[in-house]
N, C-alpha and C. Protein backbone atom coordinates (compact mmCIF):
# COMPACT_ATOMS: atom_id res chain seq x y z
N UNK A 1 35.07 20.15 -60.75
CA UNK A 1 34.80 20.25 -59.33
C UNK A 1 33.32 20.22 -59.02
N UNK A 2 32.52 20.40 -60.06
CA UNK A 2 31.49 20.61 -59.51
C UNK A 2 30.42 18.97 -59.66
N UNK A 3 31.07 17.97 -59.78
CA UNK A 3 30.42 16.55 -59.72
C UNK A 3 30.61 16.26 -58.30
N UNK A 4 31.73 16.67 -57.68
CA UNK A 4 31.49 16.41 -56.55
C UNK A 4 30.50 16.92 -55.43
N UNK A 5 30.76 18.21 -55.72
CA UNK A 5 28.90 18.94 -54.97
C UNK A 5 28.25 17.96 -55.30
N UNK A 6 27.93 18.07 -56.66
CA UNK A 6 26.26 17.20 -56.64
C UNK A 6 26.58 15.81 -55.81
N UNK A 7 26.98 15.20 -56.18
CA UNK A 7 27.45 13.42 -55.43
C UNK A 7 27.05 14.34 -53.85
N UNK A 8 27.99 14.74 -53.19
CA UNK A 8 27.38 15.26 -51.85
C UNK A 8 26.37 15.46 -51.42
N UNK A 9 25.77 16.49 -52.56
CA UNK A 9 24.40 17.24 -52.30
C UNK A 9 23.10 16.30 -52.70
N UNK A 10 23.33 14.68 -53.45
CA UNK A 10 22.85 13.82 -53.22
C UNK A 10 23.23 12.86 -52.35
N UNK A 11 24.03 12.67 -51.55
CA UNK A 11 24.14 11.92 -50.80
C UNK A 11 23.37 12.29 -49.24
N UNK A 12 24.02 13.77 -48.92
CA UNK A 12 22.78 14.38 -47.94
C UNK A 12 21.55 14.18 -48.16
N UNK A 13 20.26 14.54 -49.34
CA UNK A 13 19.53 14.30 -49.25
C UNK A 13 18.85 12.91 -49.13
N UNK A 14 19.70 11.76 -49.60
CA UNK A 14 19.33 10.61 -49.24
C UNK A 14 19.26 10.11 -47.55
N UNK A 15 20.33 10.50 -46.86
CA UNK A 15 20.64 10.30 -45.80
C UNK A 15 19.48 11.37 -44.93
N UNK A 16 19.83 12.17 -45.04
CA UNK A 16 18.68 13.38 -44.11
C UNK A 16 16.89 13.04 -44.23
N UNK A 17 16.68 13.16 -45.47
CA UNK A 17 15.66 13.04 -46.09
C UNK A 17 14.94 12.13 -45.53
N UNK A 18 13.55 12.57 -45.46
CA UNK A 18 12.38 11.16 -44.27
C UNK A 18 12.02 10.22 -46.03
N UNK A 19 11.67 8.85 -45.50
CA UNK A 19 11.23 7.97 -46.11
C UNK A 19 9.72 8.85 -46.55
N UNK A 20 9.57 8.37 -48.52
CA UNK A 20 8.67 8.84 -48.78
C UNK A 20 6.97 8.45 -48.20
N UNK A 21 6.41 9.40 -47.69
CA UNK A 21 5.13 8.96 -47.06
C UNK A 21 5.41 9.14 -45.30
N UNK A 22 6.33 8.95 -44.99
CA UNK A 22 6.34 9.19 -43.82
C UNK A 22 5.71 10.16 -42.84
N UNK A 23 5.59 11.65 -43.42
CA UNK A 23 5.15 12.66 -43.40
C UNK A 23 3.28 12.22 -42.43
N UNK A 24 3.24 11.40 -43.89
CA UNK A 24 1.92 11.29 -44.05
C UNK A 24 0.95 10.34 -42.61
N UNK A 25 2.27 9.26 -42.28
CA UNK A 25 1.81 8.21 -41.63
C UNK A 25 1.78 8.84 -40.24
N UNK A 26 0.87 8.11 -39.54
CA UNK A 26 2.01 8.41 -37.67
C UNK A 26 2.37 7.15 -37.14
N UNK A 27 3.06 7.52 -36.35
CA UNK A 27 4.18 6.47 -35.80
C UNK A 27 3.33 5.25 -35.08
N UNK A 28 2.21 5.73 -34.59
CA UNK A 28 1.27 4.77 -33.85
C UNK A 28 0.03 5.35 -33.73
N UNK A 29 -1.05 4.78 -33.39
CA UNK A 29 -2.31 4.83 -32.97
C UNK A 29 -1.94 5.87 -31.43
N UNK A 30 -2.95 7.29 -31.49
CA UNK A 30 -3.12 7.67 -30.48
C UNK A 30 -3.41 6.87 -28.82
N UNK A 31 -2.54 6.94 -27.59
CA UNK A 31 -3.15 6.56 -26.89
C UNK A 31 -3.43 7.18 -25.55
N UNK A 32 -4.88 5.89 -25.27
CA UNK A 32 -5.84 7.18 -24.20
C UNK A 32 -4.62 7.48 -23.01
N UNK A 33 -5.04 9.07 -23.06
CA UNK A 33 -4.69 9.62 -21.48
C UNK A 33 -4.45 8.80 -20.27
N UNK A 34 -5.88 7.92 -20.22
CA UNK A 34 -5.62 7.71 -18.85
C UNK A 34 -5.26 5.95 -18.44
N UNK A 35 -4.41 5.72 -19.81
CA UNK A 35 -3.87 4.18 -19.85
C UNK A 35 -2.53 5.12 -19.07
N UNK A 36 -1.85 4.30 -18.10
CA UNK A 36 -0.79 4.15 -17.04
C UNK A 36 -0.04 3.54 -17.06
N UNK A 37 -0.14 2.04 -17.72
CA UNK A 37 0.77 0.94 -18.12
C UNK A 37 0.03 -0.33 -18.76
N UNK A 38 1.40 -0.64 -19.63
CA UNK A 38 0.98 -1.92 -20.60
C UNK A 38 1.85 -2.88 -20.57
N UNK A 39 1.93 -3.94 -20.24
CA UNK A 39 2.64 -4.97 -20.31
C UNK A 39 2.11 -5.79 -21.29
N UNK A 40 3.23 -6.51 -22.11
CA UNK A 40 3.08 -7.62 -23.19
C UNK A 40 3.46 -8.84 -23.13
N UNK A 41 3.26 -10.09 -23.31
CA UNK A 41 4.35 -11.02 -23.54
C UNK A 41 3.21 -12.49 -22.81
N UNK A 42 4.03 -13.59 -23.00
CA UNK A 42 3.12 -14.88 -23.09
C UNK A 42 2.68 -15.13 -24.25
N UNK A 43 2.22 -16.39 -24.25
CA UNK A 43 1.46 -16.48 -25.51
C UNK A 43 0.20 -17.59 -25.12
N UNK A 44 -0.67 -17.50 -26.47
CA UNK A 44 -2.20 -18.69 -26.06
C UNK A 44 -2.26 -19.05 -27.57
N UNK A 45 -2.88 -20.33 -27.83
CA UNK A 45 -3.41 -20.73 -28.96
C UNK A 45 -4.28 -21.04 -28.47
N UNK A 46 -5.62 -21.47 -30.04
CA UNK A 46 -6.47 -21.49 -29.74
C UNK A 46 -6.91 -22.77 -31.03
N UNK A 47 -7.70 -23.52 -31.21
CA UNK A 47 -7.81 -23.90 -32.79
C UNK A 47 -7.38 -23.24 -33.98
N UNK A 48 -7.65 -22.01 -34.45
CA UNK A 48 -7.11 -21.47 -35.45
C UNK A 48 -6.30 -20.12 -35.45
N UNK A 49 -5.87 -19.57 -34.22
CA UNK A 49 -5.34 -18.94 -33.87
C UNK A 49 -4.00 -18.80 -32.84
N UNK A 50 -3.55 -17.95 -33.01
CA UNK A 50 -2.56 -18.16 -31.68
C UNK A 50 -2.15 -16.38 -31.09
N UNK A 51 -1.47 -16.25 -30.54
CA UNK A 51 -1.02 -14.42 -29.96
C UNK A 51 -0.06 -14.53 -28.92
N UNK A 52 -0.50 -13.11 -28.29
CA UNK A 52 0.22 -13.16 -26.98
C UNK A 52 -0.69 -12.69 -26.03
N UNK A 53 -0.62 -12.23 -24.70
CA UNK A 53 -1.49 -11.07 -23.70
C UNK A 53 -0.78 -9.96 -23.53
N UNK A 54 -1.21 -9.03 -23.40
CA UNK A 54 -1.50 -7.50 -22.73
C UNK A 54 -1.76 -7.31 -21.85
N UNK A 55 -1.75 -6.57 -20.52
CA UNK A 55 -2.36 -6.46 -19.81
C UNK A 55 -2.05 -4.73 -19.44
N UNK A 56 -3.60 -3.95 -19.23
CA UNK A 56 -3.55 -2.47 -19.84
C UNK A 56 -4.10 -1.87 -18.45
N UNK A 57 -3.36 -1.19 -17.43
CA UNK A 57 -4.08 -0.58 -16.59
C UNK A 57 -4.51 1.02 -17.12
N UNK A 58 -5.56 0.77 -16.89
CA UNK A 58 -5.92 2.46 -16.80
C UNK A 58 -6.45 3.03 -15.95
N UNK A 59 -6.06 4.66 -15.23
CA UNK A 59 -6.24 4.86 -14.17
C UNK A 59 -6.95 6.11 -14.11
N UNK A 60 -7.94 6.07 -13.13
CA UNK A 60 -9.07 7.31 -13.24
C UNK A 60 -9.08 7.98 -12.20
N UNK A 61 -9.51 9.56 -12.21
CA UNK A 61 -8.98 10.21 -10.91
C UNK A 61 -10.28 11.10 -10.57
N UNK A 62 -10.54 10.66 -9.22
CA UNK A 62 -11.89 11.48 -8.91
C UNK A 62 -11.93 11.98 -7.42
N UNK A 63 -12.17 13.38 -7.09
CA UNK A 63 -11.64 14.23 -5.78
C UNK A 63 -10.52 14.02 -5.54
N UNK A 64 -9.50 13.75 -6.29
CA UNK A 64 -7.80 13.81 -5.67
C UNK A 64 -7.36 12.64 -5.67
N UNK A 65 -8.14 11.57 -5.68
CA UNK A 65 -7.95 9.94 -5.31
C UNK A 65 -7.85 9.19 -6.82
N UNK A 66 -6.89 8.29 -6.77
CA UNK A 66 -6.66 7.86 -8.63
C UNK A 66 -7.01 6.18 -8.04
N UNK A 67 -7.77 5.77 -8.69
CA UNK A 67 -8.17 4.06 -9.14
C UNK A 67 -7.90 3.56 -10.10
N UNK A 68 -7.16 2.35 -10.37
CA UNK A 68 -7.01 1.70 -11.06
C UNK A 68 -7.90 0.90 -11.95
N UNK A 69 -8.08 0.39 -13.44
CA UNK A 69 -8.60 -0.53 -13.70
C UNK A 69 -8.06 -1.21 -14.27
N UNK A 70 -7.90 -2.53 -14.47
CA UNK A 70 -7.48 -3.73 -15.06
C UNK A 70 -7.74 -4.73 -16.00
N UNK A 71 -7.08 -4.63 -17.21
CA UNK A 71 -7.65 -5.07 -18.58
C UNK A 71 -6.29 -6.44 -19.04
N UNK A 72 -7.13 -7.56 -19.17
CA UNK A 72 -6.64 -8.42 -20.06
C UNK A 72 -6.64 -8.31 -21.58
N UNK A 73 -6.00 -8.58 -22.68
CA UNK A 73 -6.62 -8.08 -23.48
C UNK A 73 -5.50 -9.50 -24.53
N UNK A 74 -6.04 -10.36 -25.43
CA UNK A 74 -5.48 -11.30 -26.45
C UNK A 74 -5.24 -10.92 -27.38
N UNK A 75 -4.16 -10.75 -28.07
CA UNK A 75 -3.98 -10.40 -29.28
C UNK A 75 -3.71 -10.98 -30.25
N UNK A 76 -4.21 -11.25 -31.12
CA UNK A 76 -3.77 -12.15 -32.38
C UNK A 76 -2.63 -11.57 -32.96
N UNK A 77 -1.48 -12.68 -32.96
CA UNK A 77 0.01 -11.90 -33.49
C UNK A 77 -0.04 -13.07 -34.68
N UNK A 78 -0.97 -13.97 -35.39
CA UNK A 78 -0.67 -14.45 -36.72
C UNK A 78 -1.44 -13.67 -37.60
N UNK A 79 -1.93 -12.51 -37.35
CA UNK A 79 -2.73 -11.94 -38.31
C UNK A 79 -1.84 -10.69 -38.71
N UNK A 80 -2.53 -10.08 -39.85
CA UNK A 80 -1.53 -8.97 -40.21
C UNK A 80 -2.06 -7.70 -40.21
N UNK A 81 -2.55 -6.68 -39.72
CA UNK A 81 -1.53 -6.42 -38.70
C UNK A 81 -2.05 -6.90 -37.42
N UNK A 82 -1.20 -7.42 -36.06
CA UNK A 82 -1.73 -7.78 -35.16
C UNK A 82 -3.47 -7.04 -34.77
N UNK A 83 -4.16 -8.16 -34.09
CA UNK A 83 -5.59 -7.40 -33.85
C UNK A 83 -5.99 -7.98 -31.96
N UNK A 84 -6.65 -7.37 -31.54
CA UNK A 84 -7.21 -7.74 -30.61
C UNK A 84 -8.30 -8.27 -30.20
N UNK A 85 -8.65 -10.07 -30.24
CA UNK A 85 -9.82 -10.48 -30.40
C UNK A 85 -10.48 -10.60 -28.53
N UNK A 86 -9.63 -10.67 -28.16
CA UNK A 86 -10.86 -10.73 -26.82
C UNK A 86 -10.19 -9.45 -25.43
N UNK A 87 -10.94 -9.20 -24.68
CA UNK A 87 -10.58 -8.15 -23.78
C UNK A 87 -11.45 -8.38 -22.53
N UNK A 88 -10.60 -8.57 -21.49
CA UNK A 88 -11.97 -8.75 -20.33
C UNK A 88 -11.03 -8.01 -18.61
N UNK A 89 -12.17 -7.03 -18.48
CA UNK A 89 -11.64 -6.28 -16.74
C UNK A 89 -11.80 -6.94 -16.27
N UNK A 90 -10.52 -7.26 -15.34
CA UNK A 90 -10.48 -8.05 -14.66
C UNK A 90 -11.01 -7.35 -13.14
N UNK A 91 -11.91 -8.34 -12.47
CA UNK A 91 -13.12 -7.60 -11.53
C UNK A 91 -12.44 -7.97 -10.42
N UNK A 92 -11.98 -8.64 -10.13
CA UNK A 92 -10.89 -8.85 -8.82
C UNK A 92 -9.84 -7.86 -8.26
N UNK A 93 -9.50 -6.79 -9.21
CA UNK A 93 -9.05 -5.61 -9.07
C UNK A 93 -9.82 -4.41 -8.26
N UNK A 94 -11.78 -4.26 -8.95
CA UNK A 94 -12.44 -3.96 -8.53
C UNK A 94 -12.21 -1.89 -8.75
N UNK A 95 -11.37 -1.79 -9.17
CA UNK A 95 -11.78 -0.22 -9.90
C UNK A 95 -11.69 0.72 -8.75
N UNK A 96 -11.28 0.47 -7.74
CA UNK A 96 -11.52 1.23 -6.14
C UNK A 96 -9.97 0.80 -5.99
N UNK A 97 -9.04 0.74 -5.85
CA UNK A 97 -7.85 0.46 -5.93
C UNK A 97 -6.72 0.65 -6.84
N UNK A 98 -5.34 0.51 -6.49
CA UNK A 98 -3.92 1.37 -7.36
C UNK A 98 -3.05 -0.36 -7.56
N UNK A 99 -3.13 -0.30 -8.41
CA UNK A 99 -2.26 -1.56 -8.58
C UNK A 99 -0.84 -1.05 -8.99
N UNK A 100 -0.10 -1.61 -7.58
CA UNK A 100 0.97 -1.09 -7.57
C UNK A 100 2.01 -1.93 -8.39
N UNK A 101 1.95 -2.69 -8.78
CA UNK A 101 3.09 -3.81 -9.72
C UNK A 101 2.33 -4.77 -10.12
N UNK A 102 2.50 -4.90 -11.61
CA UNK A 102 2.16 -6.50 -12.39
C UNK A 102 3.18 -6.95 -13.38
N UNK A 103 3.16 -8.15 -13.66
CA UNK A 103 4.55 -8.78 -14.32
C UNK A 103 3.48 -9.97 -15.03
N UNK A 104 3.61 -9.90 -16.31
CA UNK A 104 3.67 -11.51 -16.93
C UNK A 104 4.38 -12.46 -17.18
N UNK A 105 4.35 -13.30 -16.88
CA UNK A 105 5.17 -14.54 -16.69
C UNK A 105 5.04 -15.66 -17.59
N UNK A 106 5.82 -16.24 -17.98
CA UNK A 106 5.61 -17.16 -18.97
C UNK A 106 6.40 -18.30 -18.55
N UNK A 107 5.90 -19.75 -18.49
CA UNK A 107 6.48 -21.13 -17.66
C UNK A 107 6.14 -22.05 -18.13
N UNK A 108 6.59 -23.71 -17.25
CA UNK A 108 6.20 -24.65 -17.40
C UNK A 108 4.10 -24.39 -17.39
N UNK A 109 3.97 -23.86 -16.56
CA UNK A 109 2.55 -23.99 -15.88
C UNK A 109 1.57 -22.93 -16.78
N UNK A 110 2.22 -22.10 -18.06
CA UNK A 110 2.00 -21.05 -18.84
C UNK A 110 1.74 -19.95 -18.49
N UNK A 111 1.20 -19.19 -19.31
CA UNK A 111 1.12 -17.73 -19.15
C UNK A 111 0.40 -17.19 -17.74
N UNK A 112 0.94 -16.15 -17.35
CA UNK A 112 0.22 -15.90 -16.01
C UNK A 112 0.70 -14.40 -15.85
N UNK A 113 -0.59 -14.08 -15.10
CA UNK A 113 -0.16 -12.58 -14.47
C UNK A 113 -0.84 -12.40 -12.70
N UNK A 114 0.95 -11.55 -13.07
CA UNK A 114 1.00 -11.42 -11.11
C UNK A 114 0.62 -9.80 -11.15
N UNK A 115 -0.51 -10.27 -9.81
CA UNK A 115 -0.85 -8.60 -9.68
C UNK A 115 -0.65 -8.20 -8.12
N UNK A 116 -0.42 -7.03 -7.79
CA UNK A 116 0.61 -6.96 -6.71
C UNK A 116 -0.33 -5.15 -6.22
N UNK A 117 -1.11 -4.99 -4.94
CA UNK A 117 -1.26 -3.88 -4.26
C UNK A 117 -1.21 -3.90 -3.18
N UNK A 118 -0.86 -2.47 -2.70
CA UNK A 118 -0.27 -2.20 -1.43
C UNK A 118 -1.12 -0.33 -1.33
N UNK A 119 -1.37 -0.19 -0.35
CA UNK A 119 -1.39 0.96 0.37
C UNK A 119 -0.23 1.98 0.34
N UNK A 120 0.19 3.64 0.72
CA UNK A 120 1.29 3.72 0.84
C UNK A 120 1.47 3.36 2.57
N UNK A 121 0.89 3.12 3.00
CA UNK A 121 0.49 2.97 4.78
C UNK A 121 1.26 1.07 4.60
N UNK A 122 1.03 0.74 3.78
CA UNK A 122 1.60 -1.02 3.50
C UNK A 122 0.27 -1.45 4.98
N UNK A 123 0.13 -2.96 4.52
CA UNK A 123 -0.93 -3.60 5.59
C UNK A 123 -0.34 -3.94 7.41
N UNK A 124 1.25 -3.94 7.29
CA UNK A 124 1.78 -4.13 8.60
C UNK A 124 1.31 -2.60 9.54
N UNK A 125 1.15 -1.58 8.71
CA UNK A 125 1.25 -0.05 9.41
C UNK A 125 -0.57 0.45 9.14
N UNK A 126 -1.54 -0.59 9.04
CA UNK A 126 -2.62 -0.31 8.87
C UNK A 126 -3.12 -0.07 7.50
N UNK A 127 -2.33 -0.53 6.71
CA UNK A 127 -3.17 -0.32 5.09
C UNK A 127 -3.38 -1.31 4.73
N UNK A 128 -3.35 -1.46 3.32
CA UNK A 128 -4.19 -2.79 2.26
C UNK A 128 -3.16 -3.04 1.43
N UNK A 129 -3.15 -4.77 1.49
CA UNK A 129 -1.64 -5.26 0.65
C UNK A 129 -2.61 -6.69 0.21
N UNK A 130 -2.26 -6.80 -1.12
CA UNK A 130 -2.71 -8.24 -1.58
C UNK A 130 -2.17 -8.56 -2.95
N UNK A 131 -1.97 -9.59 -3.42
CA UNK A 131 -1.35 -10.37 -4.49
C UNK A 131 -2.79 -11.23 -5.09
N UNK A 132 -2.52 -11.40 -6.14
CA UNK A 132 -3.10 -11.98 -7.34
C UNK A 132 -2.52 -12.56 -8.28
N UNK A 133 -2.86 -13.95 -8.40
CA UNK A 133 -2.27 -14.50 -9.58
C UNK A 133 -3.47 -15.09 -10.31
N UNK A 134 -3.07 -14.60 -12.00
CA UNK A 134 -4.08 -15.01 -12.67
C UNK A 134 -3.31 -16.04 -13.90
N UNK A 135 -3.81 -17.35 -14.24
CA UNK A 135 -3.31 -18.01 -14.90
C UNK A 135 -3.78 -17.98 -16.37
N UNK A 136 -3.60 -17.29 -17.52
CA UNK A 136 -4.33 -17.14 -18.35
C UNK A 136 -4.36 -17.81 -19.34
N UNK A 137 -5.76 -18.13 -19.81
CA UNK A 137 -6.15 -19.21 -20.99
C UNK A 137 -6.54 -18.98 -22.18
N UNK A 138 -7.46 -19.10 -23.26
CA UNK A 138 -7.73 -19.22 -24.50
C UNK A 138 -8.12 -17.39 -24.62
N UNK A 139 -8.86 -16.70 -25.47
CA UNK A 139 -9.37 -15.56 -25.66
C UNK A 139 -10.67 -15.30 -24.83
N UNK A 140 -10.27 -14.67 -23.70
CA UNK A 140 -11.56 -13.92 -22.85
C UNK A 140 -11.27 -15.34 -21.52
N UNK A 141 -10.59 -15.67 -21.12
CA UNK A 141 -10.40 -16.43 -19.61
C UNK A 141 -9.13 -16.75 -19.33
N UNK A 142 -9.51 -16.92 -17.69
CA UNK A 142 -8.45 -16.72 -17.09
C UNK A 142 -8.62 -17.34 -15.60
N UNK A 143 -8.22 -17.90 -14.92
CA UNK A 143 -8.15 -18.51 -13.58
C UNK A 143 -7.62 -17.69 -12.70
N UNK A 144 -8.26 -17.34 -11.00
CA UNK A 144 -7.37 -16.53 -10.07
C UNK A 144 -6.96 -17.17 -9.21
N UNK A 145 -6.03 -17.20 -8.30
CA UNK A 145 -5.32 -17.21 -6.99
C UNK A 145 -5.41 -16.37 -6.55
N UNK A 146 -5.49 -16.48 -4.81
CA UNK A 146 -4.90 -15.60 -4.28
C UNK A 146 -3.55 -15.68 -3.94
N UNK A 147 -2.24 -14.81 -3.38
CA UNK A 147 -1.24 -14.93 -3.27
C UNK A 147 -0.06 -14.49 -4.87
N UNK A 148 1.05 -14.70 -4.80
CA UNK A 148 2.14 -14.50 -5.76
C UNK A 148 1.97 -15.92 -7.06
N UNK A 149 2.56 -15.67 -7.46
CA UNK A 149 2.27 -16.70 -8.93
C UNK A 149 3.32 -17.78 -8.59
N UNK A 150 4.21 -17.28 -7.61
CA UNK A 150 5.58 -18.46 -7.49
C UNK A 150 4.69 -19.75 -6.72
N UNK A 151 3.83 -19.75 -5.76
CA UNK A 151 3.08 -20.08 -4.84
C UNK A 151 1.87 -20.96 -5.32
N UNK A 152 1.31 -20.67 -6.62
CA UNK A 152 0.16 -21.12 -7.46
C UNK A 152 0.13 -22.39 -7.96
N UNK A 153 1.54 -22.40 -8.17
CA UNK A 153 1.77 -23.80 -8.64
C UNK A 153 1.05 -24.69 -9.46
């Protein structure tokens, strides 16, 4: 009777038991406080490279009032482990503002990001509402519109 304990009492520990080193590793790279949202997806090549985009708001809060800032950021996904070769704030955002919705899009017309703010007052009731579309290109550029990305054409 007692082969079967052990068989059990190894089978639990295989099953329960963390992968060796695990302990040791962490699950991911710490991230900053005051990143708010990250969107992924699209892709760019380049001559010897290729990836996807990011796009990383982070939001800062000063006398009660929170501003947004707005980060493109390329990532090389043929390298191992992915890396991030170019990163650029996007200044059309302007750091004085809440970006209330962004979406990347990926199409005939390629990668693009829609950026989307509003007031909570919205611009019909006296606040600030505007759209942005940015069409994005190689590592560190990017083309703007004004208006929605459907519209950019």
């Amino acid at each position: 009777m007692r082969a079967p304990s052990i068989i059990l009492a190894v089978l639990l520990v295989t099953i329960v038991a963390p992968p060796l080193g695990a302990a040791d590793q962490p699950m991911y790279a710490p991230i900053d406080m005051q990143v708010r949202r990250v969107e992924s997806g699209g892709e760019w090549r380049d001559a010897k490279r290729s990836g996807s985009y990011r796009a990383v708001i982070r939001s800062r809060f000063t006398g009660g009032l929170g501003y947004d800032d707005l980060f493109v950021e390329w990532v090389e996904t043929s390298s191992r482990p992915p890396k991030v070769v170019a990163r650029k704030r996007v200044k059309e955002v302007g750091g004085l503002t809440f970006v209330s919705d962004l979406r990347l899009t990926y199409s005939q017309f390629g990668s693009r990001l829609e950026i989307r703010h509003h007031t909570v007052a919205r611009a019909r009731d006296g606040g600030e509402e505007w759209e942005h579309c940015l069409t994005l290109g190689s590592p560190g550029k990017y083309t703007r519109k004004d208006g929605p990305c459907s519209e950019a054409g």
